[in-house]
PDB file of N, CA and C in Angstrom:
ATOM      1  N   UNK A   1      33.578 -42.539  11.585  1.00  0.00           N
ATOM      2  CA  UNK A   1      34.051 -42.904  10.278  1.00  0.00           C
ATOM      3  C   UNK A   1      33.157 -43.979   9.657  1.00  0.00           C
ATOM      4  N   UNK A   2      32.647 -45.043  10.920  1.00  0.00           N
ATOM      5  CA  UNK A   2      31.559 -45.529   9.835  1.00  0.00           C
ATOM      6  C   UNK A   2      30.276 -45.066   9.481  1.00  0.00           C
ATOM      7  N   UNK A   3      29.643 -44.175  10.488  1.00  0.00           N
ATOM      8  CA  UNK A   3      28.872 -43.414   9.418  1.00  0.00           C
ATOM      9  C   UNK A   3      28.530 -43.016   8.503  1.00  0.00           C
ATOM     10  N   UNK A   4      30.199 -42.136   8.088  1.00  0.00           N
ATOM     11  CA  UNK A   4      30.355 -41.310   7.072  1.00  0.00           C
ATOM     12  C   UNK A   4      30.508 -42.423   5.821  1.00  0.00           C
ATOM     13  N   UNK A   5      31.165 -43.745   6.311  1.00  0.00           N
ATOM     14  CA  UNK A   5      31.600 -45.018   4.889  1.00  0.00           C
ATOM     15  C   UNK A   5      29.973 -45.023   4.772  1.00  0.00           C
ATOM     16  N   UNK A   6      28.933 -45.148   5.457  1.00  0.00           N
ATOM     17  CA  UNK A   6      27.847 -45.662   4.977  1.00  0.00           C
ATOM     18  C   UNK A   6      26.984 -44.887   4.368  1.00  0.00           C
ATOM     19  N   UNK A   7      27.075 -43.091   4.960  1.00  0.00           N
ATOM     20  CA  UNK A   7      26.251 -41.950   4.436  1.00  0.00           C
ATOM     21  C   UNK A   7      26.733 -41.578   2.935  1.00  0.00           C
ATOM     22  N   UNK A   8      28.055 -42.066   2.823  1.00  0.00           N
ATOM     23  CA  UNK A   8      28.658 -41.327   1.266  1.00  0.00           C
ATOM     24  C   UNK A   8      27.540 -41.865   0.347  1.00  0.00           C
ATOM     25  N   UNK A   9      27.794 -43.608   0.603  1.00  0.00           N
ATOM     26  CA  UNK A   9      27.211 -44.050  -0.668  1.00  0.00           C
ATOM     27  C   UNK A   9      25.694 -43.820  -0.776  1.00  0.00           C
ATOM     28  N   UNK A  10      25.196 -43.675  -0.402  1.00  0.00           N
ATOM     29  CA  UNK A  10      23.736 -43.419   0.214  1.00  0.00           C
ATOM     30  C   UNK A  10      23.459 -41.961  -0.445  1.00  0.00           C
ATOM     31  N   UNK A  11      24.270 -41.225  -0.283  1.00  0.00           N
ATOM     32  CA  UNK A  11      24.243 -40.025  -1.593  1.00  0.00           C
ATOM     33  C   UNK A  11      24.479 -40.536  -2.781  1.00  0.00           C
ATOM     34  N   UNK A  12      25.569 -41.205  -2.770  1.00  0.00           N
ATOM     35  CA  UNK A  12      26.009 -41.535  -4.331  1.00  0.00           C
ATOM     36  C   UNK A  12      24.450 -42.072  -4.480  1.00  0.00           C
ATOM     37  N   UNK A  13      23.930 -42.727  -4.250  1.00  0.00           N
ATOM     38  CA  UNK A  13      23.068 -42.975  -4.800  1.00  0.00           C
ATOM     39  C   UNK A  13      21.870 -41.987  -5.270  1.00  0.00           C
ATOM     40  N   UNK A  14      21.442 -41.464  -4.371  1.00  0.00           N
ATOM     41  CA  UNK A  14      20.787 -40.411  -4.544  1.00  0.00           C
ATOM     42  C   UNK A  14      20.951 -38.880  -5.644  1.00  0.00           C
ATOM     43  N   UNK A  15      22.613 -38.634  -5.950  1.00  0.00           N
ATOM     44  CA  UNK A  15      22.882 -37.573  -6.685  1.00  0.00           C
ATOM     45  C   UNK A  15      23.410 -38.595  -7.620  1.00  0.00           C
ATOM     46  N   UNK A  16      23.758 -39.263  -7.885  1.00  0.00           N
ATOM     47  CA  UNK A  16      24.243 -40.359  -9.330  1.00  0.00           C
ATOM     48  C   UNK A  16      24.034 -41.190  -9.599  1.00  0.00           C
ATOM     49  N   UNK A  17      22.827 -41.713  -8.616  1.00  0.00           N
ATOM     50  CA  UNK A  17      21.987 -42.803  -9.226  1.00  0.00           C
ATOM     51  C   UNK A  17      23.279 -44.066  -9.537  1.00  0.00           C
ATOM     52  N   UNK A  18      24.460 -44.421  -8.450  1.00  0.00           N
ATOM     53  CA  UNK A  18      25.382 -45.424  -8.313  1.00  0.00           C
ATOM     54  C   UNK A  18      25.291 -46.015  -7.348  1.00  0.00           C
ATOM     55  N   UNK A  19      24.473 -47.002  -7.311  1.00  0.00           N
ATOM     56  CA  UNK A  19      24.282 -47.969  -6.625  1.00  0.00           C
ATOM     57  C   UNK A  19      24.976 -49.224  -6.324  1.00  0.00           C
ATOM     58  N   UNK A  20      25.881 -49.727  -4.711  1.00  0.00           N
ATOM     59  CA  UNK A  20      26.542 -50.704  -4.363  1.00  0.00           C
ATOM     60  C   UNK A  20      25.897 -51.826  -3.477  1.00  0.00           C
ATOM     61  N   UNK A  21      26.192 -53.149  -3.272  1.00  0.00           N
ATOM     62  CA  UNK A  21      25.162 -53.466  -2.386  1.00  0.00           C
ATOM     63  C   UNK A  21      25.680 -53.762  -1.077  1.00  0.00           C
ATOM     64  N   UNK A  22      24.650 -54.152  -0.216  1.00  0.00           N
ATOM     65  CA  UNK A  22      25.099 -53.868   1.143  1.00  0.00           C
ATOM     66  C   UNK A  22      26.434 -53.950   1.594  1.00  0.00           C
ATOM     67  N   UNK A  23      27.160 -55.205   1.147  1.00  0.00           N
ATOM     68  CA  UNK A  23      27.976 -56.011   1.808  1.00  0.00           C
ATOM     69  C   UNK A  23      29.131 -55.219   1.166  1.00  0.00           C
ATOM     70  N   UNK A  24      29.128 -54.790  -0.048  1.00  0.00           N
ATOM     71  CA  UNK A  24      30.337 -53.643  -0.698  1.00  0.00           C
ATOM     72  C   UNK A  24      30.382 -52.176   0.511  1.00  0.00           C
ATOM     73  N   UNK A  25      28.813 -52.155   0.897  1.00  0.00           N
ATOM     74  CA  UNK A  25      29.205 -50.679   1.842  1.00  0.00           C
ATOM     75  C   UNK A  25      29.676 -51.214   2.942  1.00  0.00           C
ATOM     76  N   UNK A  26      28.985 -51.929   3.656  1.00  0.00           N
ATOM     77  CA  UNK A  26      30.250 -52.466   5.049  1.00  0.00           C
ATOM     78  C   UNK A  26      31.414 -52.227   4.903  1.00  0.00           C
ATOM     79  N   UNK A  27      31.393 -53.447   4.209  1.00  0.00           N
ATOM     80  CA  UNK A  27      33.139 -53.328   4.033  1.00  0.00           C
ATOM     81  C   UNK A  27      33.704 -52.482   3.727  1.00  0.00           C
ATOM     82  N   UNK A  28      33.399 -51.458   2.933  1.00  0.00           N
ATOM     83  CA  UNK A  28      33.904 -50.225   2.525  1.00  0.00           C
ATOM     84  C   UNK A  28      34.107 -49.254   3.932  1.00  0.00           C
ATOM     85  N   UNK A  29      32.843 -49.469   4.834  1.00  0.00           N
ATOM     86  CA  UNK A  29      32.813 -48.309   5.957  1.00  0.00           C
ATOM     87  C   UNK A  29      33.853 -49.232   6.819  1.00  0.00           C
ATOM     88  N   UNK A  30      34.153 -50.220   7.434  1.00  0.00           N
ATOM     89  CA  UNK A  30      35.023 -51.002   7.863  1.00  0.00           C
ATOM     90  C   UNK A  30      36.290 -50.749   7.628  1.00  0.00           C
ATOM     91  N   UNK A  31      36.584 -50.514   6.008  1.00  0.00           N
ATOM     92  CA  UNK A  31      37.854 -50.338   5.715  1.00  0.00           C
ATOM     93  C   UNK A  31      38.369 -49.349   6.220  1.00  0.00           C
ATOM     94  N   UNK A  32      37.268 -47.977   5.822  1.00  0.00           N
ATOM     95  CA  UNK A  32      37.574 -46.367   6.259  1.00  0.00           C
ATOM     96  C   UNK A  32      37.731 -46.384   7.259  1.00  0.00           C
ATOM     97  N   UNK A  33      37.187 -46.958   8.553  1.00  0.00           N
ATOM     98  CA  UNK A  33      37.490 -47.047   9.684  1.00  0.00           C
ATOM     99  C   UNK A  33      38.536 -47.623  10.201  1.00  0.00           C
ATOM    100  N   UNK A  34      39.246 -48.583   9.315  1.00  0.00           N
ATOM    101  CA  UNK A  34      40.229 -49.359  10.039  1.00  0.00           C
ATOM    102  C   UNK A  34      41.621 -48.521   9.165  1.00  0.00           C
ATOM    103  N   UNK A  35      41.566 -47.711   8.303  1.00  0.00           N
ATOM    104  CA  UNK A  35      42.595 -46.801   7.513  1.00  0.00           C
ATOM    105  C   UNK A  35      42.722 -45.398   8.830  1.00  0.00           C
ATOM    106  N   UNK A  36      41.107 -44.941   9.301  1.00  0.00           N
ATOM    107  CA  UNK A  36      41.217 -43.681  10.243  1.00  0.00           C
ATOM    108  C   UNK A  36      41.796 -44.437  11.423  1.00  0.00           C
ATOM    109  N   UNK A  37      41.848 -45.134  12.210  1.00  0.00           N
ATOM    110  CA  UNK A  37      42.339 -46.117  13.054  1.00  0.00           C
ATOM    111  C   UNK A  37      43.778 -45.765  12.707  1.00  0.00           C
ATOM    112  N   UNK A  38      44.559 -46.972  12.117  1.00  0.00           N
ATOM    113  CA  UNK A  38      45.959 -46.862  11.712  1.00  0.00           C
ATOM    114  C   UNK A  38      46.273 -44.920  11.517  1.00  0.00           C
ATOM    115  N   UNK A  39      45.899 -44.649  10.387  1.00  0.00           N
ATOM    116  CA  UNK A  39      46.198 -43.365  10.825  1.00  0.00           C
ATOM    117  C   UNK A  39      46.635 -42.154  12.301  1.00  0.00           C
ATOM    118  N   UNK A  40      45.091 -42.209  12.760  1.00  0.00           N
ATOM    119  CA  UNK A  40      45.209 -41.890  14.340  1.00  0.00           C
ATOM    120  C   UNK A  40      46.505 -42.340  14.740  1.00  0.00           C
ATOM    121  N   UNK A  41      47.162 -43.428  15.059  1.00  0.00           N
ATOM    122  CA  UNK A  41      47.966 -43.965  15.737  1.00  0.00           C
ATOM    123  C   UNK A  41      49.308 -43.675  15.101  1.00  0.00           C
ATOM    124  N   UNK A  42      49.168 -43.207  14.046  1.00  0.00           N
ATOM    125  CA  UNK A  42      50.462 -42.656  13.393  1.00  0.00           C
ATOM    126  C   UNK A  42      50.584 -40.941  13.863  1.00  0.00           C
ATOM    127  N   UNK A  43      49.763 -40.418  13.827  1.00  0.00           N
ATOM    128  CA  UNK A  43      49.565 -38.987  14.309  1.00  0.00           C
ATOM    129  C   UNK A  43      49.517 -39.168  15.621  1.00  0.00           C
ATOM    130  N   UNK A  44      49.245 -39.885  16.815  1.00  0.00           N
ATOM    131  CA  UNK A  44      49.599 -40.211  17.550  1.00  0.00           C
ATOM    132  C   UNK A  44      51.215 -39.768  18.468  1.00  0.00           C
ATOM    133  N   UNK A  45      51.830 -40.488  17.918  1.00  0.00           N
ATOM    134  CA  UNK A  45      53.327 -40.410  18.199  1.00  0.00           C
ATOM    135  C   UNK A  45      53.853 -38.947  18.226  1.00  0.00           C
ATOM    136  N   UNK A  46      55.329 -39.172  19.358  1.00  0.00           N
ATOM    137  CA  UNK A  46      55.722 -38.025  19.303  1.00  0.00           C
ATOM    138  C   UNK A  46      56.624 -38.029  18.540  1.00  0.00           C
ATOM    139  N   UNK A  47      57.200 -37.123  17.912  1.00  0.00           N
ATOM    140  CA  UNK A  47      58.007 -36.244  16.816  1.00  0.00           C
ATOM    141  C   UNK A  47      59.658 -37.357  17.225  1.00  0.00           C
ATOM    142  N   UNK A  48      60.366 -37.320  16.447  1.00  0.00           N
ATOM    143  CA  UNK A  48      61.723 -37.364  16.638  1.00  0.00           C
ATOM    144  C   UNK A  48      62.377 -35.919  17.017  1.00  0.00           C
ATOM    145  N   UNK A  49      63.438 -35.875  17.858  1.00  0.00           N
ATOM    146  CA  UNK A  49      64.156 -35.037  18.121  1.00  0.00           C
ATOM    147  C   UNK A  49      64.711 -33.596  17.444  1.00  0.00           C
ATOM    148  N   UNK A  50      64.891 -34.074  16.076  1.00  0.00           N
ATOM    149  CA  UNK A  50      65.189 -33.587  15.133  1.00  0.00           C
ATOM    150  C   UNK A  50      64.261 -33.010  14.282  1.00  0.00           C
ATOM    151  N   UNK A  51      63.007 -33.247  14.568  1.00  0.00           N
ATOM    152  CA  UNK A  51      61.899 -32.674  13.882  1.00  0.00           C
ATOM    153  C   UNK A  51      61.085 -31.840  14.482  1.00  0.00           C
ATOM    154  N   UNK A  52      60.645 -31.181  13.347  1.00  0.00           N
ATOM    155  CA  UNK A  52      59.587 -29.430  13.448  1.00  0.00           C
ATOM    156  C   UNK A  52      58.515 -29.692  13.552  1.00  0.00           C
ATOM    157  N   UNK A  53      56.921 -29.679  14.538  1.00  0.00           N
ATOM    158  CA  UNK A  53      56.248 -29.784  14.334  1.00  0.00           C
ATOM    159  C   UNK A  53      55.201 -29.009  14.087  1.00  0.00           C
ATOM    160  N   UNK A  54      54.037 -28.506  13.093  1.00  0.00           N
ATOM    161  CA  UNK A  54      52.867 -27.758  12.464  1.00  0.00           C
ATOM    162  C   UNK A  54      51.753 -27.843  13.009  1.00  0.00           C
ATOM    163  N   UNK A  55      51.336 -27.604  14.176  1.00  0.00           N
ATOM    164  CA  UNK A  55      49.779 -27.719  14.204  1.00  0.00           C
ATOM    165  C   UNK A  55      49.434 -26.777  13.927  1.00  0.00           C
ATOM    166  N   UNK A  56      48.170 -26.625  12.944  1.00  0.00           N
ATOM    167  CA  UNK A  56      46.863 -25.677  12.273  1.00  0.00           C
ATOM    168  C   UNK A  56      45.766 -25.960  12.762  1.00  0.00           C
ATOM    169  N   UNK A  57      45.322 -24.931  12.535  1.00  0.00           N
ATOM    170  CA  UNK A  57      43.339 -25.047  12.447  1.00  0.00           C
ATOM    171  C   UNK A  57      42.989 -23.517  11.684  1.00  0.00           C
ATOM    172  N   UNK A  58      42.172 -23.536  11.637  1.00  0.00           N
ATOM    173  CA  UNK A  58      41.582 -22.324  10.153  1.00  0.00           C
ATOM    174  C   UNK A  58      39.887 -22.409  11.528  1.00  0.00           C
ATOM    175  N   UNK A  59      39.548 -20.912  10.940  1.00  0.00           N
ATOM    176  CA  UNK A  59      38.178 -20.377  11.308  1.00  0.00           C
ATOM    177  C   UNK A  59      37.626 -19.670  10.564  1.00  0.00           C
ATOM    178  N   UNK A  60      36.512 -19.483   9.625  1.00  0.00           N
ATOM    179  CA  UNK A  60      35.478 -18.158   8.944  1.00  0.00           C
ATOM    180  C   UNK A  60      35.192 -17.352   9.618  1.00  0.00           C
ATOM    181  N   UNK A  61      34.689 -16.125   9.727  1.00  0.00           N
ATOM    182  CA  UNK A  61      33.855 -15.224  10.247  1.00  0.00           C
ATOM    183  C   UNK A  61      33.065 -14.919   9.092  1.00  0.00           C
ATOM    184  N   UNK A  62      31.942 -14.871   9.394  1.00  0.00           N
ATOM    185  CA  UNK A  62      31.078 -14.661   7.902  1.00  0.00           C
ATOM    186  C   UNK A  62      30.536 -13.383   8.097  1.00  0.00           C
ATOM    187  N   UNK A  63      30.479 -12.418   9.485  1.00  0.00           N
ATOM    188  CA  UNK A  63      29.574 -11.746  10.107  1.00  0.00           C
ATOM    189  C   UNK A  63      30.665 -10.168   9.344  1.00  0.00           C
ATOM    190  N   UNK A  64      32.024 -10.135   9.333  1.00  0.00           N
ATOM    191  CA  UNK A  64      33.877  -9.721   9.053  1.00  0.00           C
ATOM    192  C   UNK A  64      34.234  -9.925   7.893  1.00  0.00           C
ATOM    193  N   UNK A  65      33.694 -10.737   7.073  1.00  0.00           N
ATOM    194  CA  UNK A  65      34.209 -11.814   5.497  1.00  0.00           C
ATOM    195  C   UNK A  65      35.337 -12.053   6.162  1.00  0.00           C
ATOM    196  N   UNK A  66      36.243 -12.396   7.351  1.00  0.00           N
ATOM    197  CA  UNK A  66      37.499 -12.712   7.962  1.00  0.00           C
ATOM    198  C   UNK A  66      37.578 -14.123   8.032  1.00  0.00           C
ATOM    199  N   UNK A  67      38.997 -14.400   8.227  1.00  0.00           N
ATOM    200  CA  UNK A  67      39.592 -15.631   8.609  1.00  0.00           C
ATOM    201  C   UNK A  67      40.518 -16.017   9.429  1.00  0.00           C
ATOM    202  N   UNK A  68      40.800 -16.926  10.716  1.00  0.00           N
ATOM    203  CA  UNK A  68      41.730 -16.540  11.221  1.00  0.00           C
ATOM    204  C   UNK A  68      42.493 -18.046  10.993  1.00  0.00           C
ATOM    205  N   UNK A  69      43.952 -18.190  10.740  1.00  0.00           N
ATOM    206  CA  UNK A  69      44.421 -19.371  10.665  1.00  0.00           C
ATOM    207  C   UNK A  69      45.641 -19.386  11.838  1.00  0.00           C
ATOM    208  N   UNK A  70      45.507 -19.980  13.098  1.00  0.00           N
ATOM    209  CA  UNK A  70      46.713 -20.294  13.750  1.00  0.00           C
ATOM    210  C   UNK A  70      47.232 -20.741  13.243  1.00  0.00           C
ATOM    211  N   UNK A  71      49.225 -21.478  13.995  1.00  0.00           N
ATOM    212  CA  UNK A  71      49.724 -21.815  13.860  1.00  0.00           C
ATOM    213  C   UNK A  71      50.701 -21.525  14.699  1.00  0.00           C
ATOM    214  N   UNK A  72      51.145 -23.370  15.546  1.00  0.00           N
ATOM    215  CA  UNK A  72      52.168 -23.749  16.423  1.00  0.00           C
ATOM    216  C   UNK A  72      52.743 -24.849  15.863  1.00  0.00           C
ATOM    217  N   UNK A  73      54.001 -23.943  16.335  1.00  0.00           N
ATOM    218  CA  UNK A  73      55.179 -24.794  15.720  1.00  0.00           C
ATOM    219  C   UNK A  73      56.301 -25.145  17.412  1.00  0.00           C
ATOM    220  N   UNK A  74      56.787 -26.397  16.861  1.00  0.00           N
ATOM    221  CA  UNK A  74      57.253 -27.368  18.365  1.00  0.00           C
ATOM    222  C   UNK A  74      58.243 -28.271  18.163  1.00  0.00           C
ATOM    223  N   UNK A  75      59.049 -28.145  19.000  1.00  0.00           N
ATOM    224  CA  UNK A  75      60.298 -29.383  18.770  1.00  0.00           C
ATOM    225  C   UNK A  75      59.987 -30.337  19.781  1.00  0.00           C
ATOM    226  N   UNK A  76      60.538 -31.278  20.085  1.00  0.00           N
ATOM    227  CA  UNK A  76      60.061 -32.321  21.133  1.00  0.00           C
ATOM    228  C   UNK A  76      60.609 -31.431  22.577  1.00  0.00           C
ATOM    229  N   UNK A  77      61.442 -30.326  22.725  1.00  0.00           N
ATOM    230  CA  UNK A  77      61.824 -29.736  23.392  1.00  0.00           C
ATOM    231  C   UNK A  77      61.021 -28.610  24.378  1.00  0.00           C
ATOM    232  N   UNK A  78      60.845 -27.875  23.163  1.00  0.00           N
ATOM    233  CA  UNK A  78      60.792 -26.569  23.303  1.00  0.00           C
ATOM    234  C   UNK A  78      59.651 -26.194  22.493  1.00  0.00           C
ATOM    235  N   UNK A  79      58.532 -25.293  22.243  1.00  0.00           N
ATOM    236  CA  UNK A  79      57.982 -24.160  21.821  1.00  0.00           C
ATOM    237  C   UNK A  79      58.950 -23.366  20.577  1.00  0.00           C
ATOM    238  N   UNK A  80      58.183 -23.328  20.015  1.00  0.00           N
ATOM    239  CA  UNK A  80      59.212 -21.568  19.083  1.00  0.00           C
ATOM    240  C   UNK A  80      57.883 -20.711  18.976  1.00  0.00           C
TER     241      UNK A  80
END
């Protein structure tokens, strides 16, 4: 994630000519990192009892023009 805080602007600059200076991108990649952080740790956790859970993921085939999109669904229990 800090990569990506430091590669964005580094385009911006390059495709829009918007230029920040150093100490604005740190902190900026710092922030993103410390928002993906907290996040993680919220996705983290397990479900309450009472709740349905969605995991996805999506795939192309370009070779087919196909797509395949799983999907599991989960109680803190059980499978469906």
């Amino acid at each position: 994630m800090i990569l990506w805080g430091i590669w964005n602007p580094i385009n911006e600059i390059s495709w829009n000519n918007n230029t920040r200076s150093t100490t604005q991108i740190v902190r900026g990649a710092l922030e993103l990192h410390g928002d993906w952080v907290k996040e993680l740790q919220f996705v983290a956790q397990k479900p309450p009892l009472d709740f349905l859970k969605c995991n996805t993921d999506a795939a192309t085939f370009e070779n087919n023009s196909s797509i395949g999109l799983p999907l599991s669904f989960k109680t803190l229990t059980e499978s469906l």
